[in-house]
Each structure stands twice: as structure tokens, then as C-alpha cells.
N, C-alpha and C. Protein backbone atom coordinates (compact mmCIF):
# COMPACT_ATOMS: atom_id res chain seq x y z
N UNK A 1 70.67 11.50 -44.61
CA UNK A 1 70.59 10.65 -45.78
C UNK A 1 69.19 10.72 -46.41
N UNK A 2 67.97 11.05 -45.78
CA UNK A 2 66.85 10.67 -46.10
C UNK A 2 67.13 12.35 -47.04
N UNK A 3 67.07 13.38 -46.38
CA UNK A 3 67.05 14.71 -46.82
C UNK A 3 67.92 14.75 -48.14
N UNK A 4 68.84 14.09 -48.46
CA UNK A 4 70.13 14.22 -49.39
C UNK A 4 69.93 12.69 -50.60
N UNK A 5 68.56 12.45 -50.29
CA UNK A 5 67.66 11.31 -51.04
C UNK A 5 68.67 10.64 -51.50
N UNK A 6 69.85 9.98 -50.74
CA UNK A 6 71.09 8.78 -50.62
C UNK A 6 70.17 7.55 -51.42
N UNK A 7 71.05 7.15 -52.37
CA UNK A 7 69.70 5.57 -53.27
C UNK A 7 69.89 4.29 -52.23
N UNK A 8 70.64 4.43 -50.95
CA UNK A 8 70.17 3.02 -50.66
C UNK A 8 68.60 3.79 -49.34
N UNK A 9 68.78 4.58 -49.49
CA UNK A 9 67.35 4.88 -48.28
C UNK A 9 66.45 5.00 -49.51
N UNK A 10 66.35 5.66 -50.49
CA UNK A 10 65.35 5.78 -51.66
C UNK A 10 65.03 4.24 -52.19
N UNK A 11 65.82 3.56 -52.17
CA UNK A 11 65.32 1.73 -52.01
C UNK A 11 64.77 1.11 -51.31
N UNK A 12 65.26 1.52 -49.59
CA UNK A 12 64.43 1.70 -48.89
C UNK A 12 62.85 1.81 -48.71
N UNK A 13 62.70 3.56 -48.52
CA UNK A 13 61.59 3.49 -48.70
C UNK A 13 60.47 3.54 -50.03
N UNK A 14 61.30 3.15 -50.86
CA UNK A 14 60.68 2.46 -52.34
C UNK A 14 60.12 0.89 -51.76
N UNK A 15 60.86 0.08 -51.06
CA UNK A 15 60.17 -1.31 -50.51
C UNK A 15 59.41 -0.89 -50.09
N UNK A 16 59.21 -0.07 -48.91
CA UNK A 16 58.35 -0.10 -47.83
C UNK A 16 56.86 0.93 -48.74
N UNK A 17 57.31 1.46 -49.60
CA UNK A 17 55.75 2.21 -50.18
C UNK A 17 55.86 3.74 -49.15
N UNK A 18 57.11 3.83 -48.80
CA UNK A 18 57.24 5.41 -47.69
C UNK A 18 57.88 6.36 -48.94
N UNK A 19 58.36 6.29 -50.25
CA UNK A 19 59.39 6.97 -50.50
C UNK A 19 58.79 8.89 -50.59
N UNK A 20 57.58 8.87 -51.14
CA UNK A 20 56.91 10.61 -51.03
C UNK A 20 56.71 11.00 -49.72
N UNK A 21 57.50 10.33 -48.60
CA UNK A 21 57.40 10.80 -47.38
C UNK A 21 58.48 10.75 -46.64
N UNK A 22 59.49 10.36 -47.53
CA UNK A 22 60.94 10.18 -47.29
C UNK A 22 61.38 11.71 -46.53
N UNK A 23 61.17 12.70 -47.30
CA UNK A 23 61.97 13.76 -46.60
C UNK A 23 61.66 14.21 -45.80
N UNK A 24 60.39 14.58 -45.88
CA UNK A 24 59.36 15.04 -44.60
C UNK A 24 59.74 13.79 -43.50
N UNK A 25 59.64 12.78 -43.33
CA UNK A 25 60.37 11.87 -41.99
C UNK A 25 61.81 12.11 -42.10
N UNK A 26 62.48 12.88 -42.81
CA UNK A 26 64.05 13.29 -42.80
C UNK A 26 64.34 14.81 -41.75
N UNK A 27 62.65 15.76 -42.12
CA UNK A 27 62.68 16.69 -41.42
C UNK A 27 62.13 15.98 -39.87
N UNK A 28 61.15 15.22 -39.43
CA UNK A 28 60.56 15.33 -38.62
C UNK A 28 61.72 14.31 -37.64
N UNK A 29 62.38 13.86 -37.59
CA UNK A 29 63.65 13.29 -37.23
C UNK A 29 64.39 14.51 -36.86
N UNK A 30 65.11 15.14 -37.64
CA UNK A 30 65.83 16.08 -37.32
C UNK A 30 65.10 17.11 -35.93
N UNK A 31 64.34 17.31 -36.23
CA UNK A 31 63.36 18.31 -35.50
C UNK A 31 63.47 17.24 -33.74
N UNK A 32 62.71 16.31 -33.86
CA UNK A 32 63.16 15.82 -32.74
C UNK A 32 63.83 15.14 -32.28
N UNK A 33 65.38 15.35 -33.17
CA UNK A 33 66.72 15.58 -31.95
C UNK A 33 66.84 16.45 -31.44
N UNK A 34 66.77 17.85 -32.39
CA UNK A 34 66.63 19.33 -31.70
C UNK A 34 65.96 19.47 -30.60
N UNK A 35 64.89 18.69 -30.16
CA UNK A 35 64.12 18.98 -28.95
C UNK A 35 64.39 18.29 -28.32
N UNK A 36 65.48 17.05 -28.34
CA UNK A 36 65.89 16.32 -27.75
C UNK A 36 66.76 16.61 -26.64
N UNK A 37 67.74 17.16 -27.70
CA UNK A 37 68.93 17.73 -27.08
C UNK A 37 68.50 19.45 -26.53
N UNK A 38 67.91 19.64 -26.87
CA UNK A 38 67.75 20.90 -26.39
C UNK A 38 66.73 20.91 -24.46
N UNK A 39 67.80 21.39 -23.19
CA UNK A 39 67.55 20.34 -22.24
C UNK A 39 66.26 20.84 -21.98
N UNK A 40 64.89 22.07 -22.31
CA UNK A 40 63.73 22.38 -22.00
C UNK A 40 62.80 21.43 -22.74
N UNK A 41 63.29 20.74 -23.47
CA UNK A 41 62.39 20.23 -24.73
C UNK A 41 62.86 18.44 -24.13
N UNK A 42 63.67 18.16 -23.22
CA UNK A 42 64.01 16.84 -23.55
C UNK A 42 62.96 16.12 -23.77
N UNK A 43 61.79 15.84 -22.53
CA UNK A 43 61.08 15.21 -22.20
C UNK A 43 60.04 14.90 -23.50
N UNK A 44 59.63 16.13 -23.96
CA UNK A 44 58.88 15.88 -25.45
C UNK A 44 59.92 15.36 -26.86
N UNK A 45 61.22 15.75 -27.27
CA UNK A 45 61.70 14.95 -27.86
C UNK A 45 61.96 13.61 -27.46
N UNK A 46 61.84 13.06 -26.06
CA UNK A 46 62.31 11.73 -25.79
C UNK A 46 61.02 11.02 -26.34
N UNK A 47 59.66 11.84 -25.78
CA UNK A 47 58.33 10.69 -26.20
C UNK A 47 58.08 10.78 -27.64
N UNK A 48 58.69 11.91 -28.28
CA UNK A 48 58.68 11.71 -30.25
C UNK A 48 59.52 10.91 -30.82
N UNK A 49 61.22 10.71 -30.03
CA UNK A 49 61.90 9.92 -30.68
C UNK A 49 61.46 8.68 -30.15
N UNK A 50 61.09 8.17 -29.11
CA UNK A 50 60.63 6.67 -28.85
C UNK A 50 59.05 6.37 -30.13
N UNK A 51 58.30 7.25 -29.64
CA UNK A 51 57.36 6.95 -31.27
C UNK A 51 58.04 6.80 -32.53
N UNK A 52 59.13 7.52 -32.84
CA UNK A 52 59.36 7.86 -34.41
C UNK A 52 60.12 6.49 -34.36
N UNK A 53 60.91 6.07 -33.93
CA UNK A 53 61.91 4.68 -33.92
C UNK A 53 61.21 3.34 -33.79
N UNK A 54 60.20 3.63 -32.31
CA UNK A 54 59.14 2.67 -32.50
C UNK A 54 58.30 1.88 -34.12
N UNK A 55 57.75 3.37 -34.20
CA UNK A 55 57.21 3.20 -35.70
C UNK A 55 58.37 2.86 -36.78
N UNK A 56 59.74 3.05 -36.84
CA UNK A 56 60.28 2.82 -37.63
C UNK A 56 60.14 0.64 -38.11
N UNK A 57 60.69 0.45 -36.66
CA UNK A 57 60.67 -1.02 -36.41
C UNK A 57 59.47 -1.76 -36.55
N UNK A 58 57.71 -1.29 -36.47
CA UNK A 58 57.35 -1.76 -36.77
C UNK A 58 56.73 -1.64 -38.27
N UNK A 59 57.16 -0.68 -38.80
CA UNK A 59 57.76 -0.56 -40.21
C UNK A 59 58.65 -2.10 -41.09
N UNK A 60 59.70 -1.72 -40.72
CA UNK A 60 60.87 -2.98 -40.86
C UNK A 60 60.03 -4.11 -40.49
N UNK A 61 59.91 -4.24 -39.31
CA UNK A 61 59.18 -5.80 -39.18
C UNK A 61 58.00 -6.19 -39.88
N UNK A 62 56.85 -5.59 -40.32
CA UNK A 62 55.80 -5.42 -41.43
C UNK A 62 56.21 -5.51 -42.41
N UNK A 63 57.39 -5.84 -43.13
CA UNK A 63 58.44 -6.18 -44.19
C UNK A 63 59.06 -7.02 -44.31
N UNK A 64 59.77 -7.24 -43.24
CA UNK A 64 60.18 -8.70 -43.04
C UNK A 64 61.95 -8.38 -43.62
N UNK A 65 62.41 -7.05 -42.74
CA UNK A 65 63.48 -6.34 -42.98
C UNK A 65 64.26 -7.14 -41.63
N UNK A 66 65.30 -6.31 -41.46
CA UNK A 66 66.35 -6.34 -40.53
C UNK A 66 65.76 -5.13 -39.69
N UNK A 67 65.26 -5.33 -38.19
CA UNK A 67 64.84 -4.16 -38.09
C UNK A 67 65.57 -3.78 -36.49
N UNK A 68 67.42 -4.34 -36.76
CA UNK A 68 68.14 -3.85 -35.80
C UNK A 68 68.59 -2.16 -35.64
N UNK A 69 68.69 -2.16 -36.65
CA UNK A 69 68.55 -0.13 -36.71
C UNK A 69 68.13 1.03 -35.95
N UNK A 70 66.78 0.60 -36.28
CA UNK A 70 66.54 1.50 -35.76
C UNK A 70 66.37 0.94 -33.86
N UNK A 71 66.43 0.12 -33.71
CA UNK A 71 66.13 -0.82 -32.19
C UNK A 71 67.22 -0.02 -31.30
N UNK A 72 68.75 -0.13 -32.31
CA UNK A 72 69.83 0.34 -31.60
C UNK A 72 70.00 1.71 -31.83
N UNK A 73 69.17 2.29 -32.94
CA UNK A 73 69.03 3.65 -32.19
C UNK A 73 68.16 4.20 -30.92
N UNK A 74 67.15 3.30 -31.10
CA UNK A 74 66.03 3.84 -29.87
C UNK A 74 66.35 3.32 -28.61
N UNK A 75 67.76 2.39 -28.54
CA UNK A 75 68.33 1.77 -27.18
C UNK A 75 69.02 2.88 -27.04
N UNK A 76 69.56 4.27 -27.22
CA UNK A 76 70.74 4.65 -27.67
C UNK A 76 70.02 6.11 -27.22
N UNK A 77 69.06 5.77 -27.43
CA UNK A 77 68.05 7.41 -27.34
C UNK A 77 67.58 7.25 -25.82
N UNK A 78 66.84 5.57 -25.31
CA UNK A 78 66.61 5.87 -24.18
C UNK A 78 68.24 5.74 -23.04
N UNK A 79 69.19 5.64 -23.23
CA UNK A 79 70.28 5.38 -22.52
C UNK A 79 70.58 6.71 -22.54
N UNK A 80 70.86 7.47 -23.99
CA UNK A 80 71.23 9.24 -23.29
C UNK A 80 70.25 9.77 -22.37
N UNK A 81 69.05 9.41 -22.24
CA UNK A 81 67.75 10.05 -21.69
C UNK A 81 67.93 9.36 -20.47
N UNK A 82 68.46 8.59 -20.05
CA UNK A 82 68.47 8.24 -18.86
C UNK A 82 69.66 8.32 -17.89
N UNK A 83 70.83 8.90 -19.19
CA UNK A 83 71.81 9.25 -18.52
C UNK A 83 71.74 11.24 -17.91
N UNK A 84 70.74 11.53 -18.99
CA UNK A 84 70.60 13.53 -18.93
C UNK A 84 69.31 13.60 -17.34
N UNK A 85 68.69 12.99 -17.86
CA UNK A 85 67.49 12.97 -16.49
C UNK A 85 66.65 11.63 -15.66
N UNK A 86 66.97 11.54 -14.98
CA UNK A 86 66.80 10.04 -14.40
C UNK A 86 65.25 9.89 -14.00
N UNK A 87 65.11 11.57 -13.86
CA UNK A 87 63.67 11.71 -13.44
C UNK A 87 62.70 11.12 -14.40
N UNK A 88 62.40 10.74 -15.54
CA UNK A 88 62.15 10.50 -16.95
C UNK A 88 61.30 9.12 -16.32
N UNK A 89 62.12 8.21 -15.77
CA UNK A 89 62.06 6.94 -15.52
C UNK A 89 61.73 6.31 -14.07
N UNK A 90 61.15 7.95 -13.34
CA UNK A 90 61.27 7.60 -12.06
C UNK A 90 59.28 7.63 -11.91
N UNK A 91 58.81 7.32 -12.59
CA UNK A 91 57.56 7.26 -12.36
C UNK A 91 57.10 6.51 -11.18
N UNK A 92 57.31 4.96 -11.16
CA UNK A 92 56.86 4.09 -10.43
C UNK A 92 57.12 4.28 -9.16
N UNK A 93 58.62 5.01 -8.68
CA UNK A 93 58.78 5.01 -7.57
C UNK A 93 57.72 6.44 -7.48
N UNK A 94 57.29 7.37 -7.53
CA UNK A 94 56.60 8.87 -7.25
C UNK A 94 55.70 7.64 -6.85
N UNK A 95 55.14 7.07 -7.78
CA UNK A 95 53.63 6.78 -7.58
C UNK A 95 53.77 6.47 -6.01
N UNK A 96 54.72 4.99 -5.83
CA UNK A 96 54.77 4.44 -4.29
C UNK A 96 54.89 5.32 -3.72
N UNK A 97 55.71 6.21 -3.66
CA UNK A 97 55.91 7.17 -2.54
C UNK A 97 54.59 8.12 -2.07
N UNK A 98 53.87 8.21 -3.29
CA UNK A 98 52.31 8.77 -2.84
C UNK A 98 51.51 8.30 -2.25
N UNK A 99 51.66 7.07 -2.66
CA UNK A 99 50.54 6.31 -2.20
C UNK A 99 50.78 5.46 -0.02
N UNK A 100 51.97 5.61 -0.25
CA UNK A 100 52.89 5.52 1.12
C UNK A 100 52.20 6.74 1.53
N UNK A 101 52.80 7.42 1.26
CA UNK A 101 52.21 8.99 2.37
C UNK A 101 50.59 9.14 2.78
N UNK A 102 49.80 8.98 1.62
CA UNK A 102 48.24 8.45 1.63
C UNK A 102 47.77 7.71 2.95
């Protein structure tokens, strides 16, 4: 929608003062699902799409928008990511287990 400049996203980011950067965040979105889904790349599309969604919301909320959107996309992004590699999320336990062996 952002790429195909749809008028309710061009209203959009007409509120927000984003709209000359509308497409370029239409490409840089696209790009990291591709690395998302692509399973060598997950790990770096997972930490671009948690930034890019992140930033979306505190976008929306700096507005004083609805800023369930993008929330339930980035719930949606870390739930496939935790359903493709569990390892992602297994930090805390590595750490204990190092520090056990230590």
C-alpha cells in the first residue's frame, strides 16, 4: 500500500509529516521480510522488523493515533520468530548455563 501510494496511507503519512518517505519505508519493509523469511537472514530481519514496527508505534503514539497496528504486527513477527527458531530467545538460559559451568 505504501509503494502503490493507497490515499488512506498518503493521509497517513501526510499527519505524521512521513509522506516523502512513504515509499522508501514501503521498500525498506519489504526488504526486511525478505530477510526475514529467508531462513540465513532470519536473525537480522527479526532485529530490523522489531526496530521498523517499534519505530512505527512510537510514531503513532507521538500522534496520538491508534497505534494497535503495527503492535499486532510486531506480536505476529515475534511469534513466527519464535515459532522458526527458539534459539532467538534463548539468551538468558546460555548465559546461566555459562556461568554454571564457570
Amino acid at each position: 500500500m505504501k509503494l502503490t501510494a493507497q490515499p488512506e496511507m498518503v493521509k497517513a503519512f501526510s499527519k505524521t509529516g512521513l509522506l516523502p518517505y512513504m515509499k522508501l519505508l514501503g521498500i525498506a519493509e519489504l526488504l526486511f521480510i525478505a530477510l526475514f523469511l529467508w531462513s540465513r537472514s532470519l536473525r537480522l530481519g527479526f532485529f530490523l522488523l522489531t526496530g521498523y514496527f517499534g519505530g512505527a508505534m512510537a510514531i503513532e503514539l507521538s500522534q496520538n493515533a491508534f497505534f494497535i497496528m503495527p503492535a499486532v504486527i510486531l506480536a505476529l513477527v515475534w511469534l513466527a520468530a519464535w515459532l522458526r527458531d527458539k534459539s532467538l530467545f534463548d539468551v538468558v538460559h546460555k548465559q546461566q548455563r555459562t556461568a554454571a559451568a564457570l
